[in-house]
N, C-alpha and C. Protein backbone atom coordinates (compact mmCIF):
# COMPACT_ATOMS: atom_id res chain seq x y z
N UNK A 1 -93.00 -116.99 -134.56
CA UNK A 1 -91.81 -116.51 -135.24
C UNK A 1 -92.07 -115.10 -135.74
N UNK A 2 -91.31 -114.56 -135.51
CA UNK A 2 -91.41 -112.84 -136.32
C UNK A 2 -91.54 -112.92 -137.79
N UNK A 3 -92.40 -112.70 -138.07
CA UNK A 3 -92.72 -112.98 -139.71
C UNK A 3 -93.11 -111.81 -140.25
N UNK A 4 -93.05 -111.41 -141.85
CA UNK A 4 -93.60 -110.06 -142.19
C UNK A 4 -94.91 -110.33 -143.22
N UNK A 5 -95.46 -109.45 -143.56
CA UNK A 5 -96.89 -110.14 -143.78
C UNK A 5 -97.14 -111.54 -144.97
N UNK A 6 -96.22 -111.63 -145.37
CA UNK A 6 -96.15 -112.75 -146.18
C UNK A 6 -95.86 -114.19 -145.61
N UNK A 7 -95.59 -114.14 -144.70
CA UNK A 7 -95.32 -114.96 -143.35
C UNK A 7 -93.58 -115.61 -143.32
N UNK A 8 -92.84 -114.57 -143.71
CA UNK A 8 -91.77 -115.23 -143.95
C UNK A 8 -90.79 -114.75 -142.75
N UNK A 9 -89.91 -115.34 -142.30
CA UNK A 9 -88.69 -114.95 -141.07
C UNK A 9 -88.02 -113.67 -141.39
N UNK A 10 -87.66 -112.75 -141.12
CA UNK A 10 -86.82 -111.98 -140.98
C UNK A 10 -85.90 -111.67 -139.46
N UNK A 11 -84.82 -110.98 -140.15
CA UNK A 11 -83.53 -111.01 -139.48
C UNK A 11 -82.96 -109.89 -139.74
N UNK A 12 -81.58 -109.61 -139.30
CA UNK A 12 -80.87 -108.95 -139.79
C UNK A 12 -79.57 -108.25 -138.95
N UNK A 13 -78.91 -107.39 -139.01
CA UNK A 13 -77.40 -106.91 -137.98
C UNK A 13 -78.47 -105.92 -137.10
N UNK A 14 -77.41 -105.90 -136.45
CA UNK A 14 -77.59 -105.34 -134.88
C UNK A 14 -78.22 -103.58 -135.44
N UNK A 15 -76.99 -102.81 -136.45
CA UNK A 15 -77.53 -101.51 -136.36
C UNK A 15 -78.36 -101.21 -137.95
N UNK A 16 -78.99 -102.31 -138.86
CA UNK A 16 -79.74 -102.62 -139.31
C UNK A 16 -79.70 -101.91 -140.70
N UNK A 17 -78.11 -102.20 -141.23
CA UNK A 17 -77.87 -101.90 -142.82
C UNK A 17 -77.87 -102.71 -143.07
N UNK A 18 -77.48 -104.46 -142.77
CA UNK A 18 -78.37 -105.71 -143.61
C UNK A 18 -80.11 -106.24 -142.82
N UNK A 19 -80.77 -106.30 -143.62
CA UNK A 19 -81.98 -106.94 -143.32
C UNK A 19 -82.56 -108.03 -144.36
N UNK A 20 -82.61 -109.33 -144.50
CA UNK A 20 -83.01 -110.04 -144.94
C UNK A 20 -84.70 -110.09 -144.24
N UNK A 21 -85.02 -111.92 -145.45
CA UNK A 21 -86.45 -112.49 -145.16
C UNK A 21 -85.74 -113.63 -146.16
N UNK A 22 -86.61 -114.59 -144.87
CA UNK A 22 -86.27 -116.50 -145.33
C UNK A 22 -87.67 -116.64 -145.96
N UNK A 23 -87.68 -117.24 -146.90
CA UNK A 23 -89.23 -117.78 -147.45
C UNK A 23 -88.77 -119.43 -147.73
N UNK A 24 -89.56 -120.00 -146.60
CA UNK A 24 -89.62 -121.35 -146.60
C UNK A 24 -88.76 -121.84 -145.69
N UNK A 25 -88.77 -123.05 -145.35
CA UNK A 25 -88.47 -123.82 -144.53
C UNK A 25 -86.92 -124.09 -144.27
N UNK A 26 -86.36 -123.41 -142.46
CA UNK A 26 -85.03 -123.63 -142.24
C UNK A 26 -84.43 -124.69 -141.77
N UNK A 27 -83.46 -125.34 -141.30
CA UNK A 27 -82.87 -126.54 -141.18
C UNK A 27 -82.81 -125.67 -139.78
N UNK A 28 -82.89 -127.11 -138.69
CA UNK A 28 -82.45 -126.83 -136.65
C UNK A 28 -81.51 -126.04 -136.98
N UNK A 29 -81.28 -125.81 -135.74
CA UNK A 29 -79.74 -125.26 -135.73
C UNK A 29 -79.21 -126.19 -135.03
N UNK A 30 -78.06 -125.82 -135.52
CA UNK A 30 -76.70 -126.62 -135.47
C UNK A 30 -75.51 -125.25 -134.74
N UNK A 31 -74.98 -125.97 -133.54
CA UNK A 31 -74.07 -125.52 -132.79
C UNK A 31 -72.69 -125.55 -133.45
N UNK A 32 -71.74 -124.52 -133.52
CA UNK A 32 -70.59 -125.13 -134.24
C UNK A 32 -69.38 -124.56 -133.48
N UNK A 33 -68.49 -125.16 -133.31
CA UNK A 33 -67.32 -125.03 -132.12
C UNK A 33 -66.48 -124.63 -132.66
N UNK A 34 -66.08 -124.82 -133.65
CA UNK A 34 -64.64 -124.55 -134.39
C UNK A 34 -63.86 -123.33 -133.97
N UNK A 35 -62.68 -123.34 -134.54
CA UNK A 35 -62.06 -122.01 -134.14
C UNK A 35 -62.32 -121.31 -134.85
N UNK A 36 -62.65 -121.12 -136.02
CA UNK A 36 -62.89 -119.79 -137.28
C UNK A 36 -64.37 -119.26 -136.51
N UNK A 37 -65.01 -120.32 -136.66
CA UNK A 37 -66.61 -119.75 -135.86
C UNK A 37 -66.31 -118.57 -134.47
N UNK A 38 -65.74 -119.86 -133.11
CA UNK A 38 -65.83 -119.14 -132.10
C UNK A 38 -64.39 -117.57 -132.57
N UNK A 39 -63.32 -117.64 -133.19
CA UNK A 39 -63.39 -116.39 -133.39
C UNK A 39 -64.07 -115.22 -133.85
N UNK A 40 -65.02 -115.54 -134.96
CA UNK A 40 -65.78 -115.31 -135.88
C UNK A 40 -66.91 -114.21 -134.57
N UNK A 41 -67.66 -115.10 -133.31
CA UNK A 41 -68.65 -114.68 -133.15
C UNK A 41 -68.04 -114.21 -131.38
N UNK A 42 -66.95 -114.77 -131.08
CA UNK A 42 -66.65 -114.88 -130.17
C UNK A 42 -67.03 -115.86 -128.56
N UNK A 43 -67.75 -116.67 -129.57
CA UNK A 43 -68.36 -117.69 -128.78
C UNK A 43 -68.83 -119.20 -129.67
N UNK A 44 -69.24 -120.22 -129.81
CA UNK A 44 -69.43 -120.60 -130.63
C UNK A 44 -70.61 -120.21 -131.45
N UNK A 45 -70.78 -120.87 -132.66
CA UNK A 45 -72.05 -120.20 -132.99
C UNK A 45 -72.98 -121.15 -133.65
N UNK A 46 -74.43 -120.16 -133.45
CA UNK A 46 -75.70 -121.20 -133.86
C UNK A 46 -75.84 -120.72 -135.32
N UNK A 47 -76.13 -122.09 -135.75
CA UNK A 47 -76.77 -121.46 -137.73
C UNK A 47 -77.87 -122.36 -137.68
N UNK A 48 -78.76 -122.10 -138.68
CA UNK A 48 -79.73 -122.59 -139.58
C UNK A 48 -79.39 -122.36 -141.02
N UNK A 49 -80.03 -123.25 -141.56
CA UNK A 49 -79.24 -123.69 -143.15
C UNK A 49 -80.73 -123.42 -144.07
N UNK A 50 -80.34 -123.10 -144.79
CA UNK A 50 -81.66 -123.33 -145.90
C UNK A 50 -81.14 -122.94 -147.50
N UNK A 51 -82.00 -123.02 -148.20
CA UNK A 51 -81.77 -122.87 -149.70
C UNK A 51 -81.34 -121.41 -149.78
N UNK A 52 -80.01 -121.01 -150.97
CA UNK A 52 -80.05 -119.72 -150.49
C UNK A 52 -80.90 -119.44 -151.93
N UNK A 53 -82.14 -119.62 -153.11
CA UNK A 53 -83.28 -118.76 -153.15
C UNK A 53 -83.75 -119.05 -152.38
N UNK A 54 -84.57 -119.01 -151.09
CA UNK A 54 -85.35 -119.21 -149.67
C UNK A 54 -84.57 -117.63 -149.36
N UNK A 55 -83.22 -117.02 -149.20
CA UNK A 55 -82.82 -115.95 -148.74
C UNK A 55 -82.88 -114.93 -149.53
N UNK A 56 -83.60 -113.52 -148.73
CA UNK A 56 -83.89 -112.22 -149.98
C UNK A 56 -83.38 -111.35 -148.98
N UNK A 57 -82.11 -110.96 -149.61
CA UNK A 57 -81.83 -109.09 -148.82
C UNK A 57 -82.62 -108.17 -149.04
N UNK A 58 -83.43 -107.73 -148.42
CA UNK A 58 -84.11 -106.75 -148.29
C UNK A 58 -83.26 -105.37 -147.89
N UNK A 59 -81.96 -105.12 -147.39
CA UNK A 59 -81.00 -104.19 -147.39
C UNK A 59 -79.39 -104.93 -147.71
N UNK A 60 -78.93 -104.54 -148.15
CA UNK A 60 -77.25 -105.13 -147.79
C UNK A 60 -76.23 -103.73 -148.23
N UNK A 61 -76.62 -102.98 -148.20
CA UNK A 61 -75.71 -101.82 -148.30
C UNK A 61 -74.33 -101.92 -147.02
N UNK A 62 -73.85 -102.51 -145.90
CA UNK A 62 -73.42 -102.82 -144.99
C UNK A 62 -72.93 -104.17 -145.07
N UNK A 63 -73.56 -105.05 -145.85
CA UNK A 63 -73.05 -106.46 -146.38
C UNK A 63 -72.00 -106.24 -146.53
N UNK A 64 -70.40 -107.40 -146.31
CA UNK A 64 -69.69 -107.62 -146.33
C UNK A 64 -69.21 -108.96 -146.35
N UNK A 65 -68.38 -109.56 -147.43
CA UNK A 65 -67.91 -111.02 -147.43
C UNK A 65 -66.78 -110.91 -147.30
N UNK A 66 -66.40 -111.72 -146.47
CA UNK A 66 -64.53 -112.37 -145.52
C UNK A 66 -64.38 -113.36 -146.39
N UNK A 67 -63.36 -113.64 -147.24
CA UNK A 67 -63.18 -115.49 -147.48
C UNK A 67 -62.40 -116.15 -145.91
N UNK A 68 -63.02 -116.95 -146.00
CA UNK A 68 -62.23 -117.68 -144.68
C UNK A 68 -61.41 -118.70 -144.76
N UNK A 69 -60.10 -119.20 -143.93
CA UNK A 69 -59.14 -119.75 -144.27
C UNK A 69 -59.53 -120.94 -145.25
N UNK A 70 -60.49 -121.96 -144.78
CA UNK A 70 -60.93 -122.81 -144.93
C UNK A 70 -61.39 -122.76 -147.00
N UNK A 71 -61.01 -123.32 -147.74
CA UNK A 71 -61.16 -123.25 -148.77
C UNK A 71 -63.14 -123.03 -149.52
N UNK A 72 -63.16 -121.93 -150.50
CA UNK A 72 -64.95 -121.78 -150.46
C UNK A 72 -65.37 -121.60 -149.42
N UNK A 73 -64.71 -121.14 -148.53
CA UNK A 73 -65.68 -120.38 -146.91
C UNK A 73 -65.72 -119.25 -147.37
N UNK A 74 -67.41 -118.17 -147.01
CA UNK A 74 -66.92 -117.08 -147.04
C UNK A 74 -68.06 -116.67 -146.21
N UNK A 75 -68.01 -116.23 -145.26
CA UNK A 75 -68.95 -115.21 -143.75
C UNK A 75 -69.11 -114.37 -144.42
N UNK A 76 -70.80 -113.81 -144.05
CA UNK A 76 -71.25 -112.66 -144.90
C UNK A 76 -71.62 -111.35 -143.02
N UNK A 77 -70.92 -110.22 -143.38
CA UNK A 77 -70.91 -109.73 -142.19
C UNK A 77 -71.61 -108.27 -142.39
N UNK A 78 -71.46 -107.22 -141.43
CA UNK A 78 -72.11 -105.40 -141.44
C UNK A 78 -70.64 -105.01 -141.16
N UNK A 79 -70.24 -104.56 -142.28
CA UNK A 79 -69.02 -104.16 -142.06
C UNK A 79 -69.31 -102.49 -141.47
N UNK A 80 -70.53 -102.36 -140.65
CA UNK A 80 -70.49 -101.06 -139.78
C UNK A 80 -70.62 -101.65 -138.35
N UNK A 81 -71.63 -102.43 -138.02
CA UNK A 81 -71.89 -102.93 -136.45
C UNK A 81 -70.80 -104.68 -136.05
N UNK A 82 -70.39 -104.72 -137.38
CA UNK A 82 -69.62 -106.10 -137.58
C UNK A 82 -70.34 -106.85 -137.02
N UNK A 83 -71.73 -107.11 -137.12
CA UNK A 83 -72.65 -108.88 -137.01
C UNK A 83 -72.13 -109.84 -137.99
N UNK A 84 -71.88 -110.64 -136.94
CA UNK A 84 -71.62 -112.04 -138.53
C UNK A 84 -73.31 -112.54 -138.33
N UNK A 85 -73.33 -112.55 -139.65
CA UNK A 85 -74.72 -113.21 -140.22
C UNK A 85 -74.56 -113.97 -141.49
N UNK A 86 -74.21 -114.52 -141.80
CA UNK A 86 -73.94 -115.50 -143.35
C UNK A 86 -72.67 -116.31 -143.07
N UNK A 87 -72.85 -117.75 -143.05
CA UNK A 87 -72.06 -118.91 -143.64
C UNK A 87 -71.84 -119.27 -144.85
N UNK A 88 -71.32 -118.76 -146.15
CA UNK A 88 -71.34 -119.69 -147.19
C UNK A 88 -69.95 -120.60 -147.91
N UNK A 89 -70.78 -121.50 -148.17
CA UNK A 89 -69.89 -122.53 -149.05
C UNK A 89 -70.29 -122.63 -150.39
N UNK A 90 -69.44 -121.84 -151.07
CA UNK A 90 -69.56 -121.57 -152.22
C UNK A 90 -68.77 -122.89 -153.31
N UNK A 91 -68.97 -124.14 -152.94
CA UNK A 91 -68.28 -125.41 -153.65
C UNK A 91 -69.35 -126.05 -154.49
N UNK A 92 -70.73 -125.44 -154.89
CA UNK A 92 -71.47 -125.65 -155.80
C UNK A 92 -72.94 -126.10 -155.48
N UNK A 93 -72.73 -125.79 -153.65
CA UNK A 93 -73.91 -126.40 -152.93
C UNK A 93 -74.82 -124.94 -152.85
N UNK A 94 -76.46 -125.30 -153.18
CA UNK A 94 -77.48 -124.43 -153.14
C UNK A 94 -77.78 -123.95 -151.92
N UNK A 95 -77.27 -124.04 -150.60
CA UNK A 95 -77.28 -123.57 -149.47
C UNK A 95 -76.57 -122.65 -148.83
N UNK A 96 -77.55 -121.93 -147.99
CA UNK A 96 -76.71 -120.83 -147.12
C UNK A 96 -77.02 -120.69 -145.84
N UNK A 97 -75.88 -120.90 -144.68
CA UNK A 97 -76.56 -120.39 -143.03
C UNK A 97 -76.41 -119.51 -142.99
N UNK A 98 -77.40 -119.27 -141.62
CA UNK A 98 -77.78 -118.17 -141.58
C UNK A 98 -77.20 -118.03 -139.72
N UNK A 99 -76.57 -117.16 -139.50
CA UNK A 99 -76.64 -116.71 -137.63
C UNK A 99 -78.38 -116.94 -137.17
N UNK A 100 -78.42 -117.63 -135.81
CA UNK A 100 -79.35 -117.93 -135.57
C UNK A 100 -79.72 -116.80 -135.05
N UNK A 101 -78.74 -116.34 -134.09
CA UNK A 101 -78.91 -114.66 -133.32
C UNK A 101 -79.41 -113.38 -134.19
N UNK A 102 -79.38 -113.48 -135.45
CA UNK A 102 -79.92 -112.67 -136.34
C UNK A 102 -81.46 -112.59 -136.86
N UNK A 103 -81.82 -113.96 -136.08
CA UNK A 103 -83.17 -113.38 -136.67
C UNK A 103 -83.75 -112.31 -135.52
N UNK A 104 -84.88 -112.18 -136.43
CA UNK A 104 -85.90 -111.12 -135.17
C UNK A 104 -86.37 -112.19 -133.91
N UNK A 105 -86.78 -113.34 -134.45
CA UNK A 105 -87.15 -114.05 -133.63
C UNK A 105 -87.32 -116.03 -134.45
N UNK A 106 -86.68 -116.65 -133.50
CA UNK A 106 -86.14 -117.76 -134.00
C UNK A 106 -87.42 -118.67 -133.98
N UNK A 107 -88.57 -118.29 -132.98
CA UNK A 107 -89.68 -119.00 -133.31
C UNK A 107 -89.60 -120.43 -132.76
N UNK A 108 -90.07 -121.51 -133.65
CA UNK A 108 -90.39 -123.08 -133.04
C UNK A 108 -88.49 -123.69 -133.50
N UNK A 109 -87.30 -122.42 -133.90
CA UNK A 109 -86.22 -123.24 -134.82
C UNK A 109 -85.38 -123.82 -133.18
N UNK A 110 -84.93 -125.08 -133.38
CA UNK A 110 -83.93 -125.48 -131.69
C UNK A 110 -83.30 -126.20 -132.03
N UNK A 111 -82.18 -125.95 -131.13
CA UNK A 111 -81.10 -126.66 -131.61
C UNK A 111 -80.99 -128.23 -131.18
N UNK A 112 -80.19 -128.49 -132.34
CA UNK A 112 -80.08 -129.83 -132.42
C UNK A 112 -79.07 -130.83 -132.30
N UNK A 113 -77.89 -130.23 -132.30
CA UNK A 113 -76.50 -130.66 -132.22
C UNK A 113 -75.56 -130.02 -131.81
N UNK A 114 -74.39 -130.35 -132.08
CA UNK A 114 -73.04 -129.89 -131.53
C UNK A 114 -71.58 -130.29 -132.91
N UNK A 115 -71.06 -129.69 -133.43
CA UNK A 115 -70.49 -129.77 -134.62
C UNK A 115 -68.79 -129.29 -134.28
N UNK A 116 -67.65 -129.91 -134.21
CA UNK A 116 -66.45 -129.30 -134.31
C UNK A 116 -66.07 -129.10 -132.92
N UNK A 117 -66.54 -130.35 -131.97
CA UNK A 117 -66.67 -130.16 -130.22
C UNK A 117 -64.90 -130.61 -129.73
N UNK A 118 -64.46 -130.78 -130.79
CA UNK A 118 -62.94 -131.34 -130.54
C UNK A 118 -62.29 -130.10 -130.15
N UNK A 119 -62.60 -128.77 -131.22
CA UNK A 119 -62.06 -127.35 -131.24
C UNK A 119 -63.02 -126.29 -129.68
N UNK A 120 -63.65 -126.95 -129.47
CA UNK A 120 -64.67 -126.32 -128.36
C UNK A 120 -63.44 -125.37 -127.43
N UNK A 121 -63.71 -123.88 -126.94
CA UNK A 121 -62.87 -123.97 -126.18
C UNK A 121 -62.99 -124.50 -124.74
N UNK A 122 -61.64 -123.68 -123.82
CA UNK A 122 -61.83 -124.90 -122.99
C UNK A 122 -62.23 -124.13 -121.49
N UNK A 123 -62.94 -123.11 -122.19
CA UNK A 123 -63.49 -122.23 -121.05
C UNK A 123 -65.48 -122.49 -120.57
N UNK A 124 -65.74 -123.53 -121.88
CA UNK A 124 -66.90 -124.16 -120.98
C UNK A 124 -67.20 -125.50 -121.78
N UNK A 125 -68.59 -126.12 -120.97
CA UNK A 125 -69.01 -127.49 -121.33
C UNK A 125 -69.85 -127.23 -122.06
N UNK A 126 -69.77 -128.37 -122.83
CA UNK A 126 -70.98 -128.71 -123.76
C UNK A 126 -71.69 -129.97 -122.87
N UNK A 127 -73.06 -129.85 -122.16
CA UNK A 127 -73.76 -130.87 -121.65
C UNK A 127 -75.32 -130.68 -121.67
N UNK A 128 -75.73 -130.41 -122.94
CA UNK A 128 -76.94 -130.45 -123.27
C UNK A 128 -77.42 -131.78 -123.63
N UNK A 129 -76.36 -132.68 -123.47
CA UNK A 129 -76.91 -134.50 -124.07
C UNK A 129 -77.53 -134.01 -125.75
N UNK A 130 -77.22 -132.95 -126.12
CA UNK A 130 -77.73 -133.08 -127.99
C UNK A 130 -76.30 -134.07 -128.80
N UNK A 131 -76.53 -134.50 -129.65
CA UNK A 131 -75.55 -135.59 -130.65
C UNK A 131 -74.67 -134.60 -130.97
N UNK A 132 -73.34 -134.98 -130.41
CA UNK A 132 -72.11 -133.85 -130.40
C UNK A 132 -71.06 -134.94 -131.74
N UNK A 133 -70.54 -134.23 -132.37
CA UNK A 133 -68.96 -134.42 -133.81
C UNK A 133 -67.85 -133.92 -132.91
N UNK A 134 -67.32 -134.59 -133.26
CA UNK A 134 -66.33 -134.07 -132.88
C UNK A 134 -65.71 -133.34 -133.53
N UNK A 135 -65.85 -133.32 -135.36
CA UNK A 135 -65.50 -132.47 -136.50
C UNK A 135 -67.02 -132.33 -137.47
N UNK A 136 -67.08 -132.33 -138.54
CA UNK A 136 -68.55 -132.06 -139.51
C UNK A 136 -69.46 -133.22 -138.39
N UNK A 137 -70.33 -132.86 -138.95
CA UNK A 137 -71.61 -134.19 -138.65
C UNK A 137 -72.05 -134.71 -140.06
N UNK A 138 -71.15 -134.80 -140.95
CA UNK A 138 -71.17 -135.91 -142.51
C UNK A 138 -72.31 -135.76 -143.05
N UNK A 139 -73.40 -134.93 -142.74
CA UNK A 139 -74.50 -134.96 -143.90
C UNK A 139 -75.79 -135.73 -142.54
N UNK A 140 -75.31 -135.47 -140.70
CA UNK A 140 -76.05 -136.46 -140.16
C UNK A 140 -77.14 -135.71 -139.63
N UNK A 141 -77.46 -134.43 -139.99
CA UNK A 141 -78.51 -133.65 -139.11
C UNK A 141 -79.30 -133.12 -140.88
N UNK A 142 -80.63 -133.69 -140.58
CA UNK A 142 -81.16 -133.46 -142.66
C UNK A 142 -80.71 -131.59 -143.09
N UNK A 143 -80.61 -131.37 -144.16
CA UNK A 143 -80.45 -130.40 -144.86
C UNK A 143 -78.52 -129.71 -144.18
N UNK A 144 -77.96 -130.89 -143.91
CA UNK A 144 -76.82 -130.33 -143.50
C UNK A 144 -75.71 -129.57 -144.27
N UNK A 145 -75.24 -128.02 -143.35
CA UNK A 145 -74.56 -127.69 -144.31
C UNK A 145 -72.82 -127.59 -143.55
N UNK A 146 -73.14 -128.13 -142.41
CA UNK A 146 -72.09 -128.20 -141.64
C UNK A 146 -71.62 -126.58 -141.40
N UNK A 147 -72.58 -126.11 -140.92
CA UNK A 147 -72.21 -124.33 -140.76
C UNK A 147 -73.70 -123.71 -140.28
């Protein structure tokens, strides 16, 4: 995994005014179909979940938060290269995803599911045989944040 000398993950947008570091342990990723997502990334998208103290901006001058339709949604984005990189649900839960595509390097993290496969569009398959929802996965993949 791309780690910095403390051995922690880093990530960050494409032209590199946000840069984070994860300290400690991320949740698989989780595939998510929905329509806010696949508009969001333009495809569906991969997250990993973890505690957000586990997440330290190391830049966010370029940080940007969207609320999203969805009530306490709010995508944390580079409002210069527009990377979406941040899922949060701000309803009182200590967690935050993270874009999987954002890290430097995702390391031993793989995906594990399929989340919101009802909304999938209908321009390809999902046939990886991973445990597909058809909406949330209820708390069924550990540290779930459904995002």
């Amino acid at each position: 995994m791309a780690q910095d000398n403390s051995g922690a993950l880093t990530g960050g947008c494409l032209c590199g005014g946000v840069r984070y570091r994860i300290d400690g342990e991320c949740r698989e990723i989780i595939c998510c179909h929905c329509e806010n997502c696949r508009r969001t990334h333009g495809h569906f998208a991969a997250y990993t979940a973890l505690p957000q103290s586990s997440l330290t901006l190391l830049s966010a001058d370029t940080l940007q938060w969207y609320h999203d339709v969805s009530p306490d949604t709010y995508r944390g984005f580079c409002n210069r290269c527009g990377a979406s990189l941040f899922w949060d649900l701000r309803d009182g839960r200590k967690q935050i995803s993270v874009a999987a595509g954002s890290l430097d390097d995702s390391g031993e993290l793989k995906v594990i599911g399929h989340i919101f496969v009802a909304e999938a569009g209908s321009y390809y398959e999902i046939n990886d045989g991973l445990p597909r929802f058809q909406g949330g996965s209820a708390g069924a993949f550990e540290k779930d944040s459904d995002g």
